[in-house]
C-alpha atoms as a PDB file:
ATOM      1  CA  UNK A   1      -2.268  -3.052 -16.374  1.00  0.00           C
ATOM      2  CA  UNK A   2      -1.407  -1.177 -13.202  1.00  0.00           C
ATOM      3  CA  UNK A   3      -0.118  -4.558 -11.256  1.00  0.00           C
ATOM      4  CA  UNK A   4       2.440  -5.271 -14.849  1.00  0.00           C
ATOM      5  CA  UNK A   5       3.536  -1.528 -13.897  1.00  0.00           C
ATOM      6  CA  UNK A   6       4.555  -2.271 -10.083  1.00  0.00           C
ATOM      7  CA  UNK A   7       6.031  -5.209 -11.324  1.00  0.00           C
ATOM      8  CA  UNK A   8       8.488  -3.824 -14.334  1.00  0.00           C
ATOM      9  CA  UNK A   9       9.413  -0.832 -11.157  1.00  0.00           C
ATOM     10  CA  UNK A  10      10.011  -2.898  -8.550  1.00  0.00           C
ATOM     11  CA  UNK A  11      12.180  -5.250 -11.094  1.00  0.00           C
ATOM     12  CA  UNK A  12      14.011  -1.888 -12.919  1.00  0.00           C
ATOM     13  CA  UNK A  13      14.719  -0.500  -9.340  1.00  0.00           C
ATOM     14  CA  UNK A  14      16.051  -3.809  -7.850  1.00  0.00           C
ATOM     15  CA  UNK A  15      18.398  -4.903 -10.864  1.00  0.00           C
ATOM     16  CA  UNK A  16      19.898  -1.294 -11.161  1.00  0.00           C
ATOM     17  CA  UNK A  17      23.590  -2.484 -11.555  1.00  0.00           C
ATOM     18  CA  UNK A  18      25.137  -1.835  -8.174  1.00  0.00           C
ATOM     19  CA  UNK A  19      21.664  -0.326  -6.009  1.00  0.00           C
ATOM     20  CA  UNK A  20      21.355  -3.173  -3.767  1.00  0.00           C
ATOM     21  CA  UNK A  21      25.028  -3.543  -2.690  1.00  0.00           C
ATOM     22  CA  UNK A  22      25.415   0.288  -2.337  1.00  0.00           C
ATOM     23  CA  UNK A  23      22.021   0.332  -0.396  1.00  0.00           C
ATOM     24  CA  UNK A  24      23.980  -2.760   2.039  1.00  0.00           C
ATOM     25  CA  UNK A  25      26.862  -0.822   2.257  1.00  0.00           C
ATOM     26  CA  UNK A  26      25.084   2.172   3.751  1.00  0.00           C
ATOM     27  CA  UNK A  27      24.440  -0.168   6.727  1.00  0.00           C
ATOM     28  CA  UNK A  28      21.284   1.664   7.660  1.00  0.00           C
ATOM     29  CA  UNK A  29      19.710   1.178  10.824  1.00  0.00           C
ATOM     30  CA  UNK A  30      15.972   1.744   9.440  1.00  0.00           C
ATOM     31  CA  UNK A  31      14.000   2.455   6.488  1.00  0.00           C
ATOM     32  CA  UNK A  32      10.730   3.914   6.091  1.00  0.00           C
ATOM     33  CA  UNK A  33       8.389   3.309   3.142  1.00  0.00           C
ATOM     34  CA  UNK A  34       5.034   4.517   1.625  1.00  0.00           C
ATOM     35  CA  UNK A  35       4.849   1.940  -1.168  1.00  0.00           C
ATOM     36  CA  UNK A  36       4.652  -1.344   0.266  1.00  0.00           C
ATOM     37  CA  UNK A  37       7.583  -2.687  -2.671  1.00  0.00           C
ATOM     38  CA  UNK A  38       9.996  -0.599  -0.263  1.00  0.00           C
ATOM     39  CA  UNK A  39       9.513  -3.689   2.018  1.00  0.00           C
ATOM     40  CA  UNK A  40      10.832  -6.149  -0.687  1.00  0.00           C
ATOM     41  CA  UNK A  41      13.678  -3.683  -1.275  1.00  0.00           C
ATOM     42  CA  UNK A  42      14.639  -3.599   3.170  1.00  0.00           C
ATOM     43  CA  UNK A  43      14.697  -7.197   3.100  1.00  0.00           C
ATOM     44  CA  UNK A  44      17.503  -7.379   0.385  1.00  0.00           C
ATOM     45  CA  UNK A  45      19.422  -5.073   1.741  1.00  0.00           C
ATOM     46  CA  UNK A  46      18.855  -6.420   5.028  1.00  0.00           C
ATOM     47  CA  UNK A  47      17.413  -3.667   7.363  1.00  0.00           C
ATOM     48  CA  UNK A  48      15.299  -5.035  10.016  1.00  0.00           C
ATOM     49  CA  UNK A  49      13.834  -2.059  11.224  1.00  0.00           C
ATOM     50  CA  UNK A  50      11.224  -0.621   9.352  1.00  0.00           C
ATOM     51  CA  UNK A  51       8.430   1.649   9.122  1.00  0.00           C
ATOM     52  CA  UNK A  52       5.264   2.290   6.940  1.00  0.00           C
ATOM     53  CA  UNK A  53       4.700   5.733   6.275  1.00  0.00           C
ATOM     54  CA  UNK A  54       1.477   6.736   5.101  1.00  0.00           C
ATOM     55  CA  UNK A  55       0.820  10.447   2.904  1.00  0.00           C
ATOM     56  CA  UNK A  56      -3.360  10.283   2.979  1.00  0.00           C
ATOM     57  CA  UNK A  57      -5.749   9.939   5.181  1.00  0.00           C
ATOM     58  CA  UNK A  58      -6.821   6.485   6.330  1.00  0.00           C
ATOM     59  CA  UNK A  59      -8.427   3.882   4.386  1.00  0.00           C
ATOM     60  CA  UNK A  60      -9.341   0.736   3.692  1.00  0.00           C
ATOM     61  CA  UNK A  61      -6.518  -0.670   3.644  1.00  0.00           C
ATOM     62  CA  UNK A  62      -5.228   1.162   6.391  1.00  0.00           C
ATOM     63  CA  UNK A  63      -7.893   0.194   8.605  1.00  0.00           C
ATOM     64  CA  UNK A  64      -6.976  -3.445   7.156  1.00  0.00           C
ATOM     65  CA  UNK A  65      -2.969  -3.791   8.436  1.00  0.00           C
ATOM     66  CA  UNK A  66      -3.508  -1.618  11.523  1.00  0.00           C
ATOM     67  CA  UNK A  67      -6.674  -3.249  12.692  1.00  0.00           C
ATOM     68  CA  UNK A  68      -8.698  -0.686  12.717  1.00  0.00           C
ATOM     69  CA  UNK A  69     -12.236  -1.221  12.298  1.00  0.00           C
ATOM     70  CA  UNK A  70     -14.267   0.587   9.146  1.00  0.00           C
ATOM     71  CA  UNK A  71     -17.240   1.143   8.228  1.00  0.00           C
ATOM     72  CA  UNK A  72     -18.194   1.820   4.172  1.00  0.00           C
ATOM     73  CA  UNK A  73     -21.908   2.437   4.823  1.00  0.00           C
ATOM     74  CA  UNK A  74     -20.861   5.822   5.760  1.00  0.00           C
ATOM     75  CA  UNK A  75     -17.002   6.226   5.489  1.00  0.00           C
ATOM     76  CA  UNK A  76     -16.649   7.178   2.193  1.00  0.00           C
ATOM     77  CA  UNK A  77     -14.041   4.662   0.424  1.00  0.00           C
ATOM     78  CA  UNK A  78     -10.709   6.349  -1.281  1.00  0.00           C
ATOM     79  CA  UNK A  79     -12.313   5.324  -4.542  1.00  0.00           C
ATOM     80  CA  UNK A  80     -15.369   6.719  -4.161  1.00  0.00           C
ATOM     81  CA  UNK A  81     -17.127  10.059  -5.302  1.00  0.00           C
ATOM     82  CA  UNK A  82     -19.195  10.352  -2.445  1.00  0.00           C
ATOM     83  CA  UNK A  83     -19.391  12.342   0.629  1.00  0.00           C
ATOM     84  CA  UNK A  84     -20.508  11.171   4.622  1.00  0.00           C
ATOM     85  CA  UNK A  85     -24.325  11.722   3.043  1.00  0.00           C
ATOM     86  CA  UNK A  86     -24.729   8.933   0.814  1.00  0.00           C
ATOM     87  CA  UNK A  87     -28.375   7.271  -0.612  1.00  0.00           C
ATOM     88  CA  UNK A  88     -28.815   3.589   0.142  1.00  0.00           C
ATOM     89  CA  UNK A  89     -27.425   2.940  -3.235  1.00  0.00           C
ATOM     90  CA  UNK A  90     -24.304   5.053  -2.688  1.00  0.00           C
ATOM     91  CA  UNK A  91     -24.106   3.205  -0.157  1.00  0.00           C
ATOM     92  CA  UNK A  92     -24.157  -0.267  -1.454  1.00  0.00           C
ATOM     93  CA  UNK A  93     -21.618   1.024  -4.271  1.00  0.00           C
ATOM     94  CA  UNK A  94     -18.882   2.449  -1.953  1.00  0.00           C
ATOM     95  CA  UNK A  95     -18.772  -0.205   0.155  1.00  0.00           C
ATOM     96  CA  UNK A  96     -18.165  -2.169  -2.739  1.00  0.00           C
ATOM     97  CA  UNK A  97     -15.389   0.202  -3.432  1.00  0.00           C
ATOM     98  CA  UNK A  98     -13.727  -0.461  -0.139  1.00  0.00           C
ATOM     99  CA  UNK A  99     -13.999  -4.071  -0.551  1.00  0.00           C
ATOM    100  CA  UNK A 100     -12.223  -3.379  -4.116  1.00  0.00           C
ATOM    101  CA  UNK A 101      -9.747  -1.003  -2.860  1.00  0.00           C
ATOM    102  CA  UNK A 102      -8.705  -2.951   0.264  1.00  0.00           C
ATOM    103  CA  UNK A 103      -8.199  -6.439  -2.856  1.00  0.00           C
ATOM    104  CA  UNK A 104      -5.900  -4.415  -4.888  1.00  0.00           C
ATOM    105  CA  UNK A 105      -3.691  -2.826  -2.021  1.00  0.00           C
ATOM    106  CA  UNK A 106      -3.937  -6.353  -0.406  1.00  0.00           C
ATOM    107  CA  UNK A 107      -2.913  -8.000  -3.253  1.00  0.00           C
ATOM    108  CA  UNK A 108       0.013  -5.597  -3.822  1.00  0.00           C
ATOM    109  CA  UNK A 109       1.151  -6.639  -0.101  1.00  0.00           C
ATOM    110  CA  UNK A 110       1.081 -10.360  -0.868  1.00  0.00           C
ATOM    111  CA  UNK A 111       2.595  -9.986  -4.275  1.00  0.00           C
ATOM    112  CA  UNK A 112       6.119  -9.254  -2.309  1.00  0.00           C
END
C-alpha cells in the first residue's frame, strides 16, 4: 500500500548512484524538510541542523510533535469531511479520524 510506496522512494532516492556523497560534498549547513524521510536523508549526509517545514494547516499530527493540544470533538481532522458544526456522530467519527491520521503520520516518523 501507501507505507510499500514511502518505502521503494525513500530506498530509490537514497541508492541513486552518487546522491548521498554529492549531497556530503555540498557541506550544507541546514536542511529543511516537509516529508519526514528528508530526516533519514540529513542524517546520512550528516547535517545537524534541521528544520520541519510544514505546507497545510495544522493537524493532528502537528499538534502531536509540537505539543500542541487538539481537540477532534470540534476540530475537524485532515481526514475528515466535516466542518466546525458536526452531530454527535460526526463527532465520534472524526475524532476517530484524528486518532487514525495522527497512527499513520506517527508511524511514518518511527519507520526512519
Amino acid at each position: 500500500g501507501q507505507n510499500l510506496n514511502i518505502i521503494l522512494t525513500y530506498l530509490a532516492t537514497v541508492n541513486f548512484p552518487g546522491l548521498i556523497d554529492q549531497l556530503r560534498a555540498e557541506k550544507f549547513d541546514a536542511a529543511i524538510s516537509e516529508d519526514p524521510v528528508g530526516f533519514g536523508i540529513f542524517t546520512m549526509v550528516g547535517i545537524e541542523k534541521t528544520a520541519w517545514a510544514i505546507s497545510f494547516a495544522n493537524s493532528e499530527f502537528t499538534d502531536f510533535i509540537t505539543q500542541m493540544p487538539s481537540a477532534p470533538s470540534y476540530v475537524p481532522s485532515i481526514l475528515s469531511e466535516y466542518g466546525d458544526r458536526m452531530t454527535f456522530r460526526q463527532r465520534i467519527l472524526n475524532t476517530i479520524y484524528s486518532f487514525v491520521w495522527r497512527h499513520v503520520m506517527k508511524t511514518r516518523i518511527e519507520w526512519l
